[in-house]
Every structure is written in structure tokens, then in C-alpha cells.
N, C-alpha and C. Protein backbone atom coordinates (compact mmCIF):
# COMPACT_ATOMS: atom_id res chain seq x y z
N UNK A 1 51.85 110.89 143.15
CA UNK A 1 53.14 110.45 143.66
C UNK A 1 53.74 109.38 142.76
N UNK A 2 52.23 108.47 142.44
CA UNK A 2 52.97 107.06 141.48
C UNK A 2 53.67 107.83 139.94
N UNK A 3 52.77 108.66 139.61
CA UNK A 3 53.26 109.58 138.47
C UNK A 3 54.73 110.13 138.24
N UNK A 4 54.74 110.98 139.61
CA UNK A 4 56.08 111.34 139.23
C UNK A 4 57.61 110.58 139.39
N UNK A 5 57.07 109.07 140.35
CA UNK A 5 58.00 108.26 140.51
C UNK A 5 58.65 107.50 138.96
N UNK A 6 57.20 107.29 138.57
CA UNK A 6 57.54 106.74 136.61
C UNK A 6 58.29 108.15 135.90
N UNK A 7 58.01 108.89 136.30
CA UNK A 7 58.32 109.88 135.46
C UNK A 7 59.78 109.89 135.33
N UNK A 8 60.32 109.47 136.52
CA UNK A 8 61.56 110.12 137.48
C UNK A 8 62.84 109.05 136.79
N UNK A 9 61.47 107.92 136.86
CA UNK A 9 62.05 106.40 136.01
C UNK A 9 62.39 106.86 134.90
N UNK A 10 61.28 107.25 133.98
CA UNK A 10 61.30 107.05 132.80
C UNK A 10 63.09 107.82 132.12
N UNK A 11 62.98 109.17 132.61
CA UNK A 11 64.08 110.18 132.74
C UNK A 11 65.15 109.60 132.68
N UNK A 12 65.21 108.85 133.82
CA UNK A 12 66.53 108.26 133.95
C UNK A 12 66.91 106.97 133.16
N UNK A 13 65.71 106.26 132.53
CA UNK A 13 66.19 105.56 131.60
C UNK A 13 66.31 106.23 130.10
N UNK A 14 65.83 106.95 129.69
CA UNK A 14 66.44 107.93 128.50
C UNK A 14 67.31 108.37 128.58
N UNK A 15 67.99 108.71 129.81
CA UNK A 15 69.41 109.48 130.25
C UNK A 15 70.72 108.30 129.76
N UNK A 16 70.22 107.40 130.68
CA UNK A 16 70.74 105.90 130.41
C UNK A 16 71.12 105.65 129.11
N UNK A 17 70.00 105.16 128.19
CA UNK A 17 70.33 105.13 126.71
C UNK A 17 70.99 105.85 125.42
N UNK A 18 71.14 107.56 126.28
CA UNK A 18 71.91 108.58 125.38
C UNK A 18 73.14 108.54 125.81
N UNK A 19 73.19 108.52 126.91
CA UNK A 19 75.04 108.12 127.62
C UNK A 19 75.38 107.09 127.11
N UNK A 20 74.56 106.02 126.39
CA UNK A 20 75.53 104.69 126.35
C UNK A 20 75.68 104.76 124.97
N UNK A 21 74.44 105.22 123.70
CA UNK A 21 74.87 105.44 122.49
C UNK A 21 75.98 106.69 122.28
N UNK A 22 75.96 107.82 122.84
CA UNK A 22 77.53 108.62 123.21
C UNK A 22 78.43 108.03 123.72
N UNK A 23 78.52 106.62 124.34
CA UNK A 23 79.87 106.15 124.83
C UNK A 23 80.48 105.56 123.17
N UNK A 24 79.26 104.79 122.60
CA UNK A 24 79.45 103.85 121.55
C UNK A 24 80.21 104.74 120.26
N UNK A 25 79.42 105.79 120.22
CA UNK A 25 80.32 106.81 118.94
C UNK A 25 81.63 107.10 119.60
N UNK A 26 82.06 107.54 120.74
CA UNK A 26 83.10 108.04 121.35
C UNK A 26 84.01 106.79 121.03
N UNK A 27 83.73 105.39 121.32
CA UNK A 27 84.80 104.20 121.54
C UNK A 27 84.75 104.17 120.07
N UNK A 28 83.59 104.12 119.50
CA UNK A 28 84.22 103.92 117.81
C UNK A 28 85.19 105.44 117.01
N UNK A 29 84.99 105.95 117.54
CA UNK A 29 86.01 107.07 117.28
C UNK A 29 87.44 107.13 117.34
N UNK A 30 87.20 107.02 118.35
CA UNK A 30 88.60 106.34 119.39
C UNK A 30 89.25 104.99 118.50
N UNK A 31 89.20 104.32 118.71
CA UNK A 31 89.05 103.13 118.18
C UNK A 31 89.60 103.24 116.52
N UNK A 32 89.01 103.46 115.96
CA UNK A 32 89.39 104.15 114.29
C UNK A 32 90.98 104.61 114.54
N UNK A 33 90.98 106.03 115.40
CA UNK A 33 92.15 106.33 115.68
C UNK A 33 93.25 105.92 116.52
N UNK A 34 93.25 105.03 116.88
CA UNK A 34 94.32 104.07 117.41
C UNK A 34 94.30 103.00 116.76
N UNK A 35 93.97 102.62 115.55
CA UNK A 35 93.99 102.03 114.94
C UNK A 35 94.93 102.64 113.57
N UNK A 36 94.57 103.77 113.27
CA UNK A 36 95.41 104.65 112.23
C UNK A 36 97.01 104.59 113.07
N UNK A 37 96.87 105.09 114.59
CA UNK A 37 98.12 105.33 115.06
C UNK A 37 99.01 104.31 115.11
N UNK A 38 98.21 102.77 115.29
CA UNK A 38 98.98 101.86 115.37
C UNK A 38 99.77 101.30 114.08
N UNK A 39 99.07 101.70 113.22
CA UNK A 39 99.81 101.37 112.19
C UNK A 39 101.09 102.07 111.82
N UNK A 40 101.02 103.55 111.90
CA UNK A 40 101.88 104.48 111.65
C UNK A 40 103.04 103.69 112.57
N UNK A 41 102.22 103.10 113.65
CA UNK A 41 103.65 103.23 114.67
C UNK A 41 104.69 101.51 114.34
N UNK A 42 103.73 100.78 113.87
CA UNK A 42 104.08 99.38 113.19
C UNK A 42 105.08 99.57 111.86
N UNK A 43 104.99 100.51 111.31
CA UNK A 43 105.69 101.14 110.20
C UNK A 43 106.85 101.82 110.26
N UNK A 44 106.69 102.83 111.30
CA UNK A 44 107.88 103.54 112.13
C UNK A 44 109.13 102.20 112.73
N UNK A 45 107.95 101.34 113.83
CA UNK A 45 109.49 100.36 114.00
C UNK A 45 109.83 99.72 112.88
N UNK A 46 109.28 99.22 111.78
CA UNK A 46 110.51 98.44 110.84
C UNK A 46 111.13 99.15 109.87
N UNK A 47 111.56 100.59 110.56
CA UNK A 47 112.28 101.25 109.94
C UNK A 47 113.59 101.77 110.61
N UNK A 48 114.42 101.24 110.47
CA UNK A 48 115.86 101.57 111.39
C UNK A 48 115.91 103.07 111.11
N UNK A 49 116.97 103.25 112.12
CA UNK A 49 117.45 104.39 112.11
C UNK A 49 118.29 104.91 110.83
N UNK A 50 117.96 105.93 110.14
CA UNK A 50 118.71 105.93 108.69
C UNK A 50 120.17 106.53 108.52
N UNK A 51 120.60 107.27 109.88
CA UNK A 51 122.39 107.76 109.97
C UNK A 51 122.76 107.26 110.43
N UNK A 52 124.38 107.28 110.36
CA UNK A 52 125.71 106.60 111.07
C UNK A 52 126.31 107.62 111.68
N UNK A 53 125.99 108.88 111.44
CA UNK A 53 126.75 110.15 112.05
C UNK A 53 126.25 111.10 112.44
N UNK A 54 126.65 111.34 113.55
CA UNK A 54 125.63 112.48 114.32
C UNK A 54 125.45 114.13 113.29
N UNK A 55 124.77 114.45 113.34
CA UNK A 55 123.73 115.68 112.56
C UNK A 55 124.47 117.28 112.68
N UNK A 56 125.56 117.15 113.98
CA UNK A 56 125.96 118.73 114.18
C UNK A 56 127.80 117.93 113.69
N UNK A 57 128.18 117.38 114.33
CA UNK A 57 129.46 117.42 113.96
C UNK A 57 129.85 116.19 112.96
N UNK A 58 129.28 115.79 112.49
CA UNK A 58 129.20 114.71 111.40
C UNK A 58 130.57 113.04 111.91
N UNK A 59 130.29 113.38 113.27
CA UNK A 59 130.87 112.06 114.04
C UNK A 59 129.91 111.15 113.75
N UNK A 60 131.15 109.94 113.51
CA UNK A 60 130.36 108.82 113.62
C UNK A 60 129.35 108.46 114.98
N UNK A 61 128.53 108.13 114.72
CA UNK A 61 127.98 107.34 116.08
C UNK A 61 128.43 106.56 116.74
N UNK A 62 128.31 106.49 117.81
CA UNK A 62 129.44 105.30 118.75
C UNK A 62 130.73 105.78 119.22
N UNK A 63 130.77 106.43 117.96
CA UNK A 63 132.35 106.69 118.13
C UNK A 63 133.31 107.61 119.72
N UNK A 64 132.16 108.18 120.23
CA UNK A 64 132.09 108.85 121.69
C UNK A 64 131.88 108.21 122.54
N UNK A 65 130.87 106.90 122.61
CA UNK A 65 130.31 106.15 123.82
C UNK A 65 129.14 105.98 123.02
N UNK A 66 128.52 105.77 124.03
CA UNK A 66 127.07 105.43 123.48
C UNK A 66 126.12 106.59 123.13
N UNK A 67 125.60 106.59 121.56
CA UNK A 67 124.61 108.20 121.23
C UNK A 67 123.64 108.35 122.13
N UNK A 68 123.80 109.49 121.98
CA UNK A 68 122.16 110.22 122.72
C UNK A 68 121.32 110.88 122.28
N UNK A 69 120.31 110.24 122.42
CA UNK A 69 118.89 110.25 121.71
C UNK A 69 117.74 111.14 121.92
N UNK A 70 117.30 112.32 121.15
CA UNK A 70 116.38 113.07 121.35
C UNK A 70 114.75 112.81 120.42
N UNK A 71 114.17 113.38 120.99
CA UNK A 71 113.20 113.52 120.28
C UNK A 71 112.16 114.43 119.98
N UNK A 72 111.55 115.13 118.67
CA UNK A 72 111.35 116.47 118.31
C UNK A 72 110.14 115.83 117.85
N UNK A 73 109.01 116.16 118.21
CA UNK A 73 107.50 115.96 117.85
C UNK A 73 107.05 114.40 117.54
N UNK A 74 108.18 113.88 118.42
CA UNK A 74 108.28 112.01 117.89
C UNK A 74 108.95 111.83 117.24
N UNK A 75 109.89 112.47 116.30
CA UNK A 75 110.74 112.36 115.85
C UNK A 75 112.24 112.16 116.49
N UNK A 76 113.32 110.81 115.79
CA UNK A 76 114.06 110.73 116.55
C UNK A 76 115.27 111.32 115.73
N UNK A 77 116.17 111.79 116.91
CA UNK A 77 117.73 111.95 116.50
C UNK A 77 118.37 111.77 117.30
N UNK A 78 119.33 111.54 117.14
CA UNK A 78 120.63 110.29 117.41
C UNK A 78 121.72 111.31 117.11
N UNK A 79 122.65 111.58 118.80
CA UNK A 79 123.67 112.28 118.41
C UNK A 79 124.97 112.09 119.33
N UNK A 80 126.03 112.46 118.41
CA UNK A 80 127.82 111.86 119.11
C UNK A 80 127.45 111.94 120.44
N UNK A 81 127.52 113.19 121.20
CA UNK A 81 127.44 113.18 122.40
C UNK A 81 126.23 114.26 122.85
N UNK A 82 126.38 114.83 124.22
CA UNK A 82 125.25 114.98 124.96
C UNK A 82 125.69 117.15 124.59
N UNK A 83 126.81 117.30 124.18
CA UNK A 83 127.42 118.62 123.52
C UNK A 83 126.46 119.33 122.39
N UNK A 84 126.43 118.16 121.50
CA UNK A 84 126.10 118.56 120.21
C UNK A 84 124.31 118.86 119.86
N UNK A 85 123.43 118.60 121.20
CA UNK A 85 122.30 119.02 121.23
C UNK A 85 121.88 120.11 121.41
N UNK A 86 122.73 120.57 122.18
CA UNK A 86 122.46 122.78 122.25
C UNK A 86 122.33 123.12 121.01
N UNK A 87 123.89 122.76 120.43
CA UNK A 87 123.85 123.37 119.10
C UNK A 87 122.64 122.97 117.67
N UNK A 88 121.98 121.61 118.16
CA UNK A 88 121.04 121.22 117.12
C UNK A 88 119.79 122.12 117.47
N UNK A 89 119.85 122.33 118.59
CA UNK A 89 118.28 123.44 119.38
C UNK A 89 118.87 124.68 119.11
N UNK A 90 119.72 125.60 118.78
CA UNK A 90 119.56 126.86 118.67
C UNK A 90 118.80 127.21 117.38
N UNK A 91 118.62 126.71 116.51
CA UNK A 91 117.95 127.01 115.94
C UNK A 91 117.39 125.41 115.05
N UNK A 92 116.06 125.12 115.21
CA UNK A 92 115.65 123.68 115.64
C UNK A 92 115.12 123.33 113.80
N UNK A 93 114.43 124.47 113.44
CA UNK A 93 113.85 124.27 112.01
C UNK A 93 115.30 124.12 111.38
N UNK A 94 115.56 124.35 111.29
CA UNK A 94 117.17 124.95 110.17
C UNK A 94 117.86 123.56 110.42
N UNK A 95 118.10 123.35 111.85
CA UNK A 95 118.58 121.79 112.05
C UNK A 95 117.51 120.49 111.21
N UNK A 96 116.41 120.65 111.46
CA UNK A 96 115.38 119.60 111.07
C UNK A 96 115.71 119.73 109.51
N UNK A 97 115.84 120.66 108.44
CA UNK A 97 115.32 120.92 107.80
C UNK A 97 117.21 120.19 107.13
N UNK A 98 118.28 120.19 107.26
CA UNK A 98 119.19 119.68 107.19
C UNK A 98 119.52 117.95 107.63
N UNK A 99 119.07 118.13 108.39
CA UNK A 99 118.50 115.93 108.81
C UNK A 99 118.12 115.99 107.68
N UNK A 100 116.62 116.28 107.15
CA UNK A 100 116.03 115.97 105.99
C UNK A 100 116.81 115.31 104.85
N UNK A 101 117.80 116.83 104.29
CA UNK A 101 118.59 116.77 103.14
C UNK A 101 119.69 115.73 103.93
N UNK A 102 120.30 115.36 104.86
CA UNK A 102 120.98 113.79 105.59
C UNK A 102 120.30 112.86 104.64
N UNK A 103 118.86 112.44 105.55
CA UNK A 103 118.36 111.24 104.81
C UNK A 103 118.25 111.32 103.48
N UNK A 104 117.62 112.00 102.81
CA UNK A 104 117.60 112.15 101.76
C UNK A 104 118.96 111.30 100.98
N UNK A 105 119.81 111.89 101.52
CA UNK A 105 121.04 111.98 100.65
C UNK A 105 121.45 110.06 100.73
N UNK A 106 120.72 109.55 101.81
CA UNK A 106 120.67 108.09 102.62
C UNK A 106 120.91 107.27 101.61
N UNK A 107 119.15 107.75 100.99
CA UNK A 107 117.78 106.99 100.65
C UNK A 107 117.29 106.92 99.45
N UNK A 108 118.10 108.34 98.77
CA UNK A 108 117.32 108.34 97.80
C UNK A 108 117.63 107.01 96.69
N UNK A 109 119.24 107.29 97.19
CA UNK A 109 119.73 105.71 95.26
C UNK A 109 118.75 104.45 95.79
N UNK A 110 118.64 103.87 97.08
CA UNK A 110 117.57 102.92 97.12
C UNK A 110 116.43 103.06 97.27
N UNK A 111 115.74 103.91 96.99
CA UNK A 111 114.46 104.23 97.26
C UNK A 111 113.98 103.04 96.72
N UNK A 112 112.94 102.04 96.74
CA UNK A 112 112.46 101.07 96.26
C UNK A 112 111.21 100.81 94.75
N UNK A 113 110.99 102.30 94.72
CA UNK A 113 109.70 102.18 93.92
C UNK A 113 109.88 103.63 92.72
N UNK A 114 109.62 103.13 91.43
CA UNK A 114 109.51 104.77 90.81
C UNK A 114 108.18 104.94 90.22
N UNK A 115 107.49 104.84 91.28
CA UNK A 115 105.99 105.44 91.27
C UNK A 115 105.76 106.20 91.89
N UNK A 116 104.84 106.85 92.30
CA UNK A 116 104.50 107.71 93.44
C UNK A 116 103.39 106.80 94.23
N UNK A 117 103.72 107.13 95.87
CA UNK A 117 103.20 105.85 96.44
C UNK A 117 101.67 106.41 97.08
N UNK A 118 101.37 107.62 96.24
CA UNK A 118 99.80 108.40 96.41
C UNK A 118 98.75 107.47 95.27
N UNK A 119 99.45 108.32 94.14
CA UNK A 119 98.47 108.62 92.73
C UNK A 119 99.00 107.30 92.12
N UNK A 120 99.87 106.90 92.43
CA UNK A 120 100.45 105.42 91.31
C UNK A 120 101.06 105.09 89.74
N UNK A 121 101.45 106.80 89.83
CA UNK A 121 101.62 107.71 88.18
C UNK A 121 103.29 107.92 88.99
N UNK A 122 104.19 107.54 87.34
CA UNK A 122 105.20 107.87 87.42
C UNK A 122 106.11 108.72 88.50
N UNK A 123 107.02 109.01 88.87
CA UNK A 123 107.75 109.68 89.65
C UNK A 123 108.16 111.22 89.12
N UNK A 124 108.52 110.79 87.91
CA UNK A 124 109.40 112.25 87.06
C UNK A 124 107.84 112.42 85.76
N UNK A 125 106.71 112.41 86.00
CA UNK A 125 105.41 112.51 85.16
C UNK A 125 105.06 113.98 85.21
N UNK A 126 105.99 114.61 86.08
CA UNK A 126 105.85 116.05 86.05
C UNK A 126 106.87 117.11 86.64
N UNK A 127 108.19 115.88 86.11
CA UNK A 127 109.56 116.96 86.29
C UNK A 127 110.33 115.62 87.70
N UNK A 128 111.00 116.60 88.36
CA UNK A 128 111.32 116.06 89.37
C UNK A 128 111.25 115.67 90.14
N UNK A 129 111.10 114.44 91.27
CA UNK A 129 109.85 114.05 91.73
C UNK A 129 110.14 115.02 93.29
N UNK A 130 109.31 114.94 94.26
CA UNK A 130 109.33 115.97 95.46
C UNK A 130 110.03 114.65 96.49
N UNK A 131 111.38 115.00 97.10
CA UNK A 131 111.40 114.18 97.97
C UNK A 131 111.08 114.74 99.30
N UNK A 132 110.53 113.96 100.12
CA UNK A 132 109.52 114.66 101.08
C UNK A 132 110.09 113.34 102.22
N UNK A 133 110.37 114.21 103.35
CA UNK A 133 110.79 113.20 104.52
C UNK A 133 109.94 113.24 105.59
N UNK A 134 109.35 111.56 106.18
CA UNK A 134 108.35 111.96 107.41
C UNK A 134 109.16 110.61 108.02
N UNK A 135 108.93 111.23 109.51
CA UNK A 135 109.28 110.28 110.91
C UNK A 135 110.64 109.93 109.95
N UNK A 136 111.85 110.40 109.85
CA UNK A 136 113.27 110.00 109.48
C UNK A 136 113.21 108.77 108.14
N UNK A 137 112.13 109.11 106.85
CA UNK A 137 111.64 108.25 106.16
C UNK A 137 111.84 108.64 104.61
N UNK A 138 112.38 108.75 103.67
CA UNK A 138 112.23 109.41 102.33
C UNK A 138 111.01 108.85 102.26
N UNK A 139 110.18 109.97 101.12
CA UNK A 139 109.35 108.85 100.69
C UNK A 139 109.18 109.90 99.42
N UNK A 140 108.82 109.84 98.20
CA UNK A 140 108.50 110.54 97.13
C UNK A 140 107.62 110.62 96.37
N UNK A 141 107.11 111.44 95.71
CA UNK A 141 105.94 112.05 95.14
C UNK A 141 106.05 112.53 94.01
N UNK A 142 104.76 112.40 93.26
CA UNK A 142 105.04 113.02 91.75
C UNK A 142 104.73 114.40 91.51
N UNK A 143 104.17 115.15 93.15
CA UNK A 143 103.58 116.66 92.92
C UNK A 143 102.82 116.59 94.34
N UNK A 144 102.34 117.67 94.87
CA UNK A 144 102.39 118.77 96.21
C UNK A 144 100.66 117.94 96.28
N UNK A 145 100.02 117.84 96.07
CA UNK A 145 98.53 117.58 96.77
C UNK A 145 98.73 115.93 96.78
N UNK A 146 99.83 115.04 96.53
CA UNK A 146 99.68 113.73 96.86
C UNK A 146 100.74 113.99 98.39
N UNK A 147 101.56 114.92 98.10
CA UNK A 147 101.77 114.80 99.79
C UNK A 147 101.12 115.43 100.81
N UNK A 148 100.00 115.97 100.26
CA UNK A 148 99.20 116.19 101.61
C UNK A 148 98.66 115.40 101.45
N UNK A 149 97.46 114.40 100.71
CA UNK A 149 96.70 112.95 100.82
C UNK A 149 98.07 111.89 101.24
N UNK A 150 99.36 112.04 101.58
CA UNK A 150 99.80 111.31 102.28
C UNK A 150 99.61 111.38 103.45
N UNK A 151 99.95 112.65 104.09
CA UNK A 151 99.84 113.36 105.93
C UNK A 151 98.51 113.05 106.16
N UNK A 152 97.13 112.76 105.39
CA UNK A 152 96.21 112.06 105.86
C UNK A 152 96.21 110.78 106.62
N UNK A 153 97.13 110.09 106.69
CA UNK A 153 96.99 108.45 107.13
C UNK A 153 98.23 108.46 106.63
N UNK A 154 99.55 108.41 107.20
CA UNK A 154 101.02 107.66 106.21
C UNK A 154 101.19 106.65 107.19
N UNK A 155 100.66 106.66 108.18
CA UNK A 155 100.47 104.99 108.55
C UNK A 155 100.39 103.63 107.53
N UNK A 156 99.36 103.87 106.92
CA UNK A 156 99.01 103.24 105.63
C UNK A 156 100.04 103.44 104.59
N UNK A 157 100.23 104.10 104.41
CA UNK A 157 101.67 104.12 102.75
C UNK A 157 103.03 103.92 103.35
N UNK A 158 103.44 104.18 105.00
CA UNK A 158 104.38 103.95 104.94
C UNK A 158 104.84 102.52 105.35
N UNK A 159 103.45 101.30 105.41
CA UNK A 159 103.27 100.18 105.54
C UNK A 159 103.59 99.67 104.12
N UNK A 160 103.09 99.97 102.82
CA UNK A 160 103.51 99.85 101.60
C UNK A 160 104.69 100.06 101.09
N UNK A 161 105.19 101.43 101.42
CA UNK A 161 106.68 101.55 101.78
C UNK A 161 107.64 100.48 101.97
N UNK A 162 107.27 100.11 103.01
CA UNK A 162 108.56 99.18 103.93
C UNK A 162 107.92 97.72 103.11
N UNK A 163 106.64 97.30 102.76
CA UNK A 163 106.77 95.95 101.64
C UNK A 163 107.33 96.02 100.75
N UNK A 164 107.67 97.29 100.17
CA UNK A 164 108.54 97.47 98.71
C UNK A 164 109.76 97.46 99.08
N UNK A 165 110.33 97.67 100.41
CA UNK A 165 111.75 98.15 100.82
C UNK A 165 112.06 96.25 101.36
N UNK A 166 110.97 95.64 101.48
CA UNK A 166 111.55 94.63 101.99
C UNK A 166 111.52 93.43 100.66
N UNK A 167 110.58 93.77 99.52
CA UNK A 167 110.51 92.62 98.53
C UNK A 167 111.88 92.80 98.00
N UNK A 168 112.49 94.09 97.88
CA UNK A 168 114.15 94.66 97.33
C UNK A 168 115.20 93.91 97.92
N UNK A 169 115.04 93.92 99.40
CA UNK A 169 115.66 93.63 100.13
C UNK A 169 115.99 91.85 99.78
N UNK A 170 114.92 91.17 99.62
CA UNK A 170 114.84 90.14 99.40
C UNK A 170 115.46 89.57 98.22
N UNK A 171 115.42 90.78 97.32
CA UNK A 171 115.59 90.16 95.93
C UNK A 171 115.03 89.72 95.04
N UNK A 172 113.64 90.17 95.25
CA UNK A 172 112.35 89.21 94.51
C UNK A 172 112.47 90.68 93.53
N UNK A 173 111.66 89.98 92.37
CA UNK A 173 111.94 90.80 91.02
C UNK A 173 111.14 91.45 90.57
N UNK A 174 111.25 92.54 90.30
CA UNK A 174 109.71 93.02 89.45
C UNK A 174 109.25 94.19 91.05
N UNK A 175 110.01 94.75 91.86
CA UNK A 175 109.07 95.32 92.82
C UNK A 175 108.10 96.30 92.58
N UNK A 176 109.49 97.28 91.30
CA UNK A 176 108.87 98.52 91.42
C UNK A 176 107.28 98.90 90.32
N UNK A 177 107.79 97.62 89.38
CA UNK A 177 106.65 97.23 88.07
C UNK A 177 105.08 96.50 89.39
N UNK A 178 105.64 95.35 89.84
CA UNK A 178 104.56 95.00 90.37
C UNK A 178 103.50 96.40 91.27
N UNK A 179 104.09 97.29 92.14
CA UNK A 179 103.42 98.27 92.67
C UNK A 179 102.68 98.91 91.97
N UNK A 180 103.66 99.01 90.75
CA UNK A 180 102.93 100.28 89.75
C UNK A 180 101.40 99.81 88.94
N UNK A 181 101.67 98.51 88.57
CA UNK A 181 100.71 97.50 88.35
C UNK A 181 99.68 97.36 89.27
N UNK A 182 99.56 97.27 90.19
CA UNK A 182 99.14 97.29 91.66
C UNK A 182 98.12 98.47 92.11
N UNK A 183 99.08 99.70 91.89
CA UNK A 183 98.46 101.32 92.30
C UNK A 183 98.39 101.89 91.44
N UNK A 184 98.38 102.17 90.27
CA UNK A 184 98.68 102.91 89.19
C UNK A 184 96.89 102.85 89.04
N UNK A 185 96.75 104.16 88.64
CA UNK A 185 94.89 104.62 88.29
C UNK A 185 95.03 105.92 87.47
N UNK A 186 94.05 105.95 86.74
CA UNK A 186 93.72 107.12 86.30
C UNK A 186 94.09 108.56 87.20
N UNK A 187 94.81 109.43 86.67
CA UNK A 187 95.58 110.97 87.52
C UNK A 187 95.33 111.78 86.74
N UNK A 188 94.61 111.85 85.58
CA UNK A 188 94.81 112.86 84.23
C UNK A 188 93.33 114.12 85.00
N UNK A 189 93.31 115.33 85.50
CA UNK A 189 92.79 116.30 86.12
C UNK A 189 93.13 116.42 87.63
N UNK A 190 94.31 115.58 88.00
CA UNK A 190 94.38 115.36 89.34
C UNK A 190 95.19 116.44 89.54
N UNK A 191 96.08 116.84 88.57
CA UNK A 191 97.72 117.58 89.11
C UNK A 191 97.20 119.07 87.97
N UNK A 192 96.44 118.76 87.48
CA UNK A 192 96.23 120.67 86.67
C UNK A 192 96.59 121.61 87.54
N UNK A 193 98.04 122.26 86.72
CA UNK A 193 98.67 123.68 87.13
C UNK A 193 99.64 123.05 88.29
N UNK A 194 99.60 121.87 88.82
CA UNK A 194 100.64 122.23 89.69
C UNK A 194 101.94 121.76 89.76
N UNK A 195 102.95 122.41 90.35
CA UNK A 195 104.55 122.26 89.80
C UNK A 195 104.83 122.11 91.00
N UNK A 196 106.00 121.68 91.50
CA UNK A 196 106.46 120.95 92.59
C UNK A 196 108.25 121.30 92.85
N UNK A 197 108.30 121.74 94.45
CA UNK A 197 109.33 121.90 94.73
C UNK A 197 109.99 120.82 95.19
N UNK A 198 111.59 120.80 95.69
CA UNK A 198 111.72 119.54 96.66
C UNK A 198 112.15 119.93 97.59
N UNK A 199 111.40 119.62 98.86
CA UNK A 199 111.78 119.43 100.30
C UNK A 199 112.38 119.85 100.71
């Protein structure tokens, strides 16, 4: 009887100790990733909104009352009135994909940096650089596999981002040299064969 009472113990304290080292990987997991998210999302707010005019009828904002605000996978848009959202949803890629070329058209003369904010190698080091828009953001590239090692974490670069957008802002000198100085590394086998569209 004393046997199987220890036994019964023992069980339940091994049970004990695997539930709590599975809580510990789970919270550090966790943890990591709200930590990635928070940043993304620290990055996202010190980035205003980049139009003045709504996306379907190219009204100013305001200019109706107050815009109205949607949002597409977290992504925001901002439009004249509460009309012009049917028409941005009938066909939603084709709309997104026109915002894009919007900001773009924003962002690009101030873009802050002519590096690439992956590899740390020139912008035009292999033609034209890719302008590539995330969360309502230009951001640019010197070629197609630094913007996927961006979509890994752009929490992180688009925190670098907005220090380059704000040393500009400031007026302090040297931004786009200091970064490059900064990030710039060896890229020579990084980009073999590949050519790059834009966005």
C-alpha cells in the first residue's frame, strides 16, 4: 500500500516538473515573440500616415468631414468618405497594389538612406533598387532575397529606418554615409544571378 502511495507521489512529481519546464519553453517562446511584435509595432507608430488624399477618388482628406479608416491585414487606409470603400474592396489586391505605387510616389525623393537597409551594399549595386512597401512604409533594397531577410523581423529595420528618417529630419549630417559605415559588410556571393523587379 506504502509502495504504491510513493509511487503515486513520485508520478505526480515528475508530472509536476515536465509541466513546469513546458510552461518555461512556452513563456520563452512567447516572450521572444512579443517582443519582435513590439517592436514592429513601436516602429509602425512613429510613422505617420503617408497620404493627404483618399486612394479611390484622389480627395483630399478632411475635405468631406472627418476620413474613415480601414484596415486590411493591419494595414491602414484612410479614406474621403464612407462611399469610396466599396469601390477600394471590389477588387482589394489591385487597390493595395496602387496605395503602394501612392506611397511610393510619397517617399521615394526623401527616402533617407542610399544603402540597402538588409546587406548595407549600395542601392543601384545591381541596377535599380526594388522599392518594396510594408505597413504604408517605402523601404528599399538592392535585390529580392534582402527583402525576404527583411519580412523576417522588419520590426528591427524598420526601427533603423525611422533613426535615419529622424537624424534627416533633424539635420544632422552625414546620415546616409554614417549607416553605410555602420552596415555595410561583405555581399560579394550573396546576390549571384539575381535581378530585381520593382514592387
Amino acid at each position: 500500500m506504502k509502495k504504491r502511495m510513493y509511487l503515486k507521489v513520485a508520478i505526480m512529481g515528475f508530472t509536476a516538473v515536465a509541466l513546469f519546464a513546458a510552461s518555461g519553453v512556452v513563456q520563452a517562446a512567447e516572450g521572444k515573440e512579443g517582443k519582435e511584435v513590439k517592436v514592429e509595432k513601436q516602429a509602425h507608430e512613429k510613422a505617420a500616415y503617408p497620404l493627404d488624399v483618399c486612394p479611390i477618388s484622389g480627395e483630399k482628406l478632411g475635405s468631406m468631414g472627418e476620413s474613415t479608416v480601414r484596415f486590411y491585414e493591419g494595414r491602414e487606409v484612410r479614406f474621403c468618405c464612407d462611399g469610396c470603400i466599396e469601390d477600394f474592396e471590389k477588387n482589394l489586391d489591385a487597390s493595395l497594389k496602387k496605395l503602394d505605387q501612392m506611397v511610393i510616389a510619397v517617399q521615394k525623393d526623401s527616402y533617407p538612406l542610399d544603402v540597402c537597409l538588409v546587406s548595407g551594399g549600395k542601392l543601384t549595386q545591381m541596377g535599380e533598387p526594388i522599392r518594396y512597401v510594408h505597413d504604408n512604409q517605402l523601404v528599399q533594397f538592392c535585390c529580392k532575397p534582402c527583402v525576404v531577410e527583411f519580412e523576417k523581423n522588419p520590426g528591427e529595420y524598420l526601427e533603423k529606418l525611422q533613426t535615419a528618417y529622424a537624424k534627416q529630419k533633424s539635420g544632422e549630417k552625414g546620415a546616409k554615409e554614417e549607416h553605410r559605415e555602420g552596415e555595410e559588410r561583405e555581399v560579394e556571393g550573396h546576390h549571384d544571378g539575381e535581378g530585381h523587379d520593382s514592387h
